[in-house]
Every structure is written in structure tokens, then in C-alpha cells.
N, C-alpha and C. Protein backbone atom coordinates (compact mmCIF):
# COMPACT_ATOMS: atom_id res chain seq x y z
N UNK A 1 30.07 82.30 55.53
CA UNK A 1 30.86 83.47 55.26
C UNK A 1 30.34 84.65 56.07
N UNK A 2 31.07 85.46 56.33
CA UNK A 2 30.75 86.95 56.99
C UNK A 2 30.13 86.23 58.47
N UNK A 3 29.35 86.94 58.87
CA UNK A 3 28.05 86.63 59.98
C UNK A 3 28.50 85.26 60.00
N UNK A 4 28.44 83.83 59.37
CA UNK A 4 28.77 83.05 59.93
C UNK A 4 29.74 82.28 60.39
N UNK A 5 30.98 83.16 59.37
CA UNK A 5 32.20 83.43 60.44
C UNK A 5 32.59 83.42 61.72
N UNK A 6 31.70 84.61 62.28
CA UNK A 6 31.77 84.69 63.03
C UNK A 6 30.86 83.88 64.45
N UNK A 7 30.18 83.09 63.67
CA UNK A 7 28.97 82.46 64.88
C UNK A 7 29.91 81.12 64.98
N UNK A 8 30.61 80.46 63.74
CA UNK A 8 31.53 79.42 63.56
C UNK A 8 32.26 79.29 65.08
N UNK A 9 33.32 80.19 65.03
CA UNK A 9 34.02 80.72 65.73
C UNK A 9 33.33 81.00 67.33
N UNK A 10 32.25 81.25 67.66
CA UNK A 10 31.49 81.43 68.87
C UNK A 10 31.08 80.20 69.47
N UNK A 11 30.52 79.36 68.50
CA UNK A 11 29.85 78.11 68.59
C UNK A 11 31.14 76.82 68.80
N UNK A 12 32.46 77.29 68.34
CA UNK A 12 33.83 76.43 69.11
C UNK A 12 33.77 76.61 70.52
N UNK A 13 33.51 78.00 70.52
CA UNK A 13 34.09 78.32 72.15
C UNK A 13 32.97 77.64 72.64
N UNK A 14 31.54 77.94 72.48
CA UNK A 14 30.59 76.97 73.54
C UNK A 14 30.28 75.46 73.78
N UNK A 15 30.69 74.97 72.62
CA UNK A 15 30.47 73.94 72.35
C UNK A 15 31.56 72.71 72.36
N UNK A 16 31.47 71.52 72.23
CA UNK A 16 32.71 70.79 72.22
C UNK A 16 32.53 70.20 70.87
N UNK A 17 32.88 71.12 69.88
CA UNK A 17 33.34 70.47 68.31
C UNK A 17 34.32 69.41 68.34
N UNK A 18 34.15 68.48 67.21
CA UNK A 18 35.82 68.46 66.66
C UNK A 18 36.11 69.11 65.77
N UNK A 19 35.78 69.56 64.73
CA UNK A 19 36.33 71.25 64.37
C UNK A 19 35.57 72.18 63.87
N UNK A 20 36.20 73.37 63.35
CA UNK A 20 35.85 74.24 62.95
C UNK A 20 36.39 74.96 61.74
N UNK A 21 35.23 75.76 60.72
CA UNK A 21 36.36 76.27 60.03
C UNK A 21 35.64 77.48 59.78
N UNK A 22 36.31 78.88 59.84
CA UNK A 22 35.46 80.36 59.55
C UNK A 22 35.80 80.54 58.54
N UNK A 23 35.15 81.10 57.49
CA UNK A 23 35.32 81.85 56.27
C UNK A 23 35.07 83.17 56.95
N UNK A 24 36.12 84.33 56.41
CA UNK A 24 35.25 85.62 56.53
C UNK A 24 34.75 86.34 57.38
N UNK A 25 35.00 86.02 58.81
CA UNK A 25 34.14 86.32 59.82
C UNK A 25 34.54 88.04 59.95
N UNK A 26 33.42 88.60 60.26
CA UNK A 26 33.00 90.01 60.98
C UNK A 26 33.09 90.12 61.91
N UNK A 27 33.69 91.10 62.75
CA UNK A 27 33.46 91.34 64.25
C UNK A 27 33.79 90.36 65.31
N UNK A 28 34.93 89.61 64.42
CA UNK A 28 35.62 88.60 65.32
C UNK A 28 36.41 89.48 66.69
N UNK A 29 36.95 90.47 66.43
CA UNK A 29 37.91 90.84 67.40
C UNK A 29 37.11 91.19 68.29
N UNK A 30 36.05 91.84 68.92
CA UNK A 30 34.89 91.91 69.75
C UNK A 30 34.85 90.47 70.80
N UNK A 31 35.34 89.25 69.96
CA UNK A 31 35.15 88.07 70.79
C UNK A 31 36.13 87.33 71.02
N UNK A 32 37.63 87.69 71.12
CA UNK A 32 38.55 87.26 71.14
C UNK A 32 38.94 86.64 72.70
N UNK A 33 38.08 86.93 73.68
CA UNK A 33 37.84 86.65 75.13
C UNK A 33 37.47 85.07 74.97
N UNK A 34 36.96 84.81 74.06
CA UNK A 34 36.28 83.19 74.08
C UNK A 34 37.32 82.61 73.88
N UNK A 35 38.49 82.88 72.97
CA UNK A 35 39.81 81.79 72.08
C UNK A 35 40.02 80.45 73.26
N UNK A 36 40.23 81.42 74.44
CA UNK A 36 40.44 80.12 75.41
C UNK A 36 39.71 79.06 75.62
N UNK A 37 38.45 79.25 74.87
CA UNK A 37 37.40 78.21 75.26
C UNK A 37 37.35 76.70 74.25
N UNK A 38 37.92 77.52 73.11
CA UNK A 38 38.02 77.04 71.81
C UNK A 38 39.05 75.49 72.04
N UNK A 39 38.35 74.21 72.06
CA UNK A 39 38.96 73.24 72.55
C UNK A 39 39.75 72.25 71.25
N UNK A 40 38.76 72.67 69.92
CA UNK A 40 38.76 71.87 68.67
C UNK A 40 40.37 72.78 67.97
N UNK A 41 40.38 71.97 66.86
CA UNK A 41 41.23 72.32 66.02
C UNK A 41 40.65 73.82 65.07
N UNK A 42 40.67 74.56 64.66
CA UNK A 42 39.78 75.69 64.29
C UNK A 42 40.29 76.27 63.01
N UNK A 43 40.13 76.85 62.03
CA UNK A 43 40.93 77.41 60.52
C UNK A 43 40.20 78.60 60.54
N UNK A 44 40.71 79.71 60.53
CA UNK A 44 40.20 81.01 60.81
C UNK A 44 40.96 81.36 58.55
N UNK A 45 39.86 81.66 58.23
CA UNK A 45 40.28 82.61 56.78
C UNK A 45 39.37 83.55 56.51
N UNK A 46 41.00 84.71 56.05
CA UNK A 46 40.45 85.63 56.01
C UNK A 46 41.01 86.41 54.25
N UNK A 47 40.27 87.74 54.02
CA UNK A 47 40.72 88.13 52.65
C UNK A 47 41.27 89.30 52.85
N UNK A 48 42.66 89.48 52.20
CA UNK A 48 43.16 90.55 52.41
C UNK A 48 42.78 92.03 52.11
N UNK A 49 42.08 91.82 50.99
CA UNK A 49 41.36 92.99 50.50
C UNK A 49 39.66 93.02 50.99
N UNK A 50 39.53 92.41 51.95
CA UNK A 50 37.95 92.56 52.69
C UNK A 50 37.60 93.48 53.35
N UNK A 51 36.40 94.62 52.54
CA UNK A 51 36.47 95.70 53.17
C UNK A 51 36.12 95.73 54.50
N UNK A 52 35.33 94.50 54.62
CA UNK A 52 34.61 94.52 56.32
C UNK A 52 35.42 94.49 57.24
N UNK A 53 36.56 93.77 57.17
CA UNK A 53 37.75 93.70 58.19
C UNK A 53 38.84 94.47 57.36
N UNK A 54 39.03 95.43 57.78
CA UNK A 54 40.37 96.09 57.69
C UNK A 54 41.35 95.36 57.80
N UNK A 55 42.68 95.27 57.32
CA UNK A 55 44.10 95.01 57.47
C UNK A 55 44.02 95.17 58.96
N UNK A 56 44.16 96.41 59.60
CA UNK A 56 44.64 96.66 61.15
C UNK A 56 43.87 95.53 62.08
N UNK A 57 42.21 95.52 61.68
CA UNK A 57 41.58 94.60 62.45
C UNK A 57 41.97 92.97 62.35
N UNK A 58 42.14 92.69 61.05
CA UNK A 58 43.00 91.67 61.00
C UNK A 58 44.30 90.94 61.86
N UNK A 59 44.89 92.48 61.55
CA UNK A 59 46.25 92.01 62.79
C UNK A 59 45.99 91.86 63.91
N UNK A 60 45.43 92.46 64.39
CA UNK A 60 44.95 92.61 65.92
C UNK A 60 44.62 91.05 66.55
N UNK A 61 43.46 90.23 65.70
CA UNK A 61 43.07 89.18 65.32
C UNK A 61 44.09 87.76 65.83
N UNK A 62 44.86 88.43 64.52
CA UNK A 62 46.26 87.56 64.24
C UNK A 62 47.51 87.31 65.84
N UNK A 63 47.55 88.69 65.91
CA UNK A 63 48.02 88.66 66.99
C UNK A 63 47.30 88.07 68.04
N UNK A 64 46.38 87.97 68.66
CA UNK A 64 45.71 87.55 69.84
C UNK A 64 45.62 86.09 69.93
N UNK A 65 45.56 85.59 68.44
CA UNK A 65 45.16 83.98 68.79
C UNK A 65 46.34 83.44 67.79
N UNK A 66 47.36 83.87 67.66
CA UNK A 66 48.39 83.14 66.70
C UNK A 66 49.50 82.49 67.77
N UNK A 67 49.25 82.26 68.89
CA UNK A 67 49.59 81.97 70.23
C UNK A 67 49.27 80.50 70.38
N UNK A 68 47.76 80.25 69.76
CA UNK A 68 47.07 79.26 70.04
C UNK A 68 47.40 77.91 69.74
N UNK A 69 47.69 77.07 69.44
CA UNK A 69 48.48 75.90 68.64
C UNK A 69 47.25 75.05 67.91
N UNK A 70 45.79 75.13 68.38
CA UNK A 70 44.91 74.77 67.69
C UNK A 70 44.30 75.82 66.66
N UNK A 71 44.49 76.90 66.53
CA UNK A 71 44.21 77.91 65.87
C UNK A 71 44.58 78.15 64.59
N UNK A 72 44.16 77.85 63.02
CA UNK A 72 45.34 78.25 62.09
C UNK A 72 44.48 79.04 61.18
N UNK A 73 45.43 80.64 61.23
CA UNK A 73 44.90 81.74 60.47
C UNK A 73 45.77 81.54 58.83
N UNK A 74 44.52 82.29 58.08
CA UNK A 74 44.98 82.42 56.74
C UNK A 74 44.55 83.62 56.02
N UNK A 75 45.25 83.71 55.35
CA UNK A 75 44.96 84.96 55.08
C UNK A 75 45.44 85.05 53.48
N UNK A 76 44.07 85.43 52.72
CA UNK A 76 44.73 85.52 50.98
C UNK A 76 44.55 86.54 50.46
């Protein structure tokens, strides 16, 4: 969760998983340059009311990698 959210998500892009799954991640949008690297199937979740990620940062998020066809965001 949180922090390892976001290393989840880092460690797709470097690595050759077969998958991945983030709970929670922080400071994802900072690394949204990697998505392309991201080869595995991946489950990005997130909480709507999480103060660490704002709604706006969320979208931003959403938008950038909801493109992806291995990518599946959630959001509760």
C-alpha cells in the first residue's frame, strides 16, 4: 500500500513480471514516463477519498495510462 504502490508499479516497468498489482500508490503521476515499459498485465487501485492522492491527481493518472490495454485502473 502507499510507498509500495508505487515501487509495484516501477518494478513492472524495469522488470519483466507476469503481473502486477498496486494498492494505493503515492506519487505515481511523477512516473507516468515508465507506463511504456510496463510489459505485464498491471491493476492499478486506487481510493476515492485518499487524502494522499487527490481526485485531480487521480485523473491525471487515469488519463495517461487508461490508453494502455494491459493497464486496469480502479477506483473505490
Amino acid at each position: 500500500f502507499c510507498l509500495s504502490g508505487k515501487l509495484v508499479y516501477r518494478l513492472a516497468a524495469q522488470f519483466n513480471l507476469n503481473a502486477a498489482v498496486s494498492y494505493y500508490p503515492v506519487s505515481l503521476e511523477q512516473h507516468l514516463d515508465e507506463a511504456d515499459r510496463i510489459k505485464c498485465e498491471i491493476v492499478i487501485h486506487f481510493a476515492e477519498l485518499d487524502q494522499f492522492v487527490p481526485r485531480a491527481t487521480y485523473e491525471t493518472i487515469n488519463k495517461a495510462l487508461s490508453s494502455k490495454p494491459n493497464v486496469h485502473i480502479y477506483l473505490y
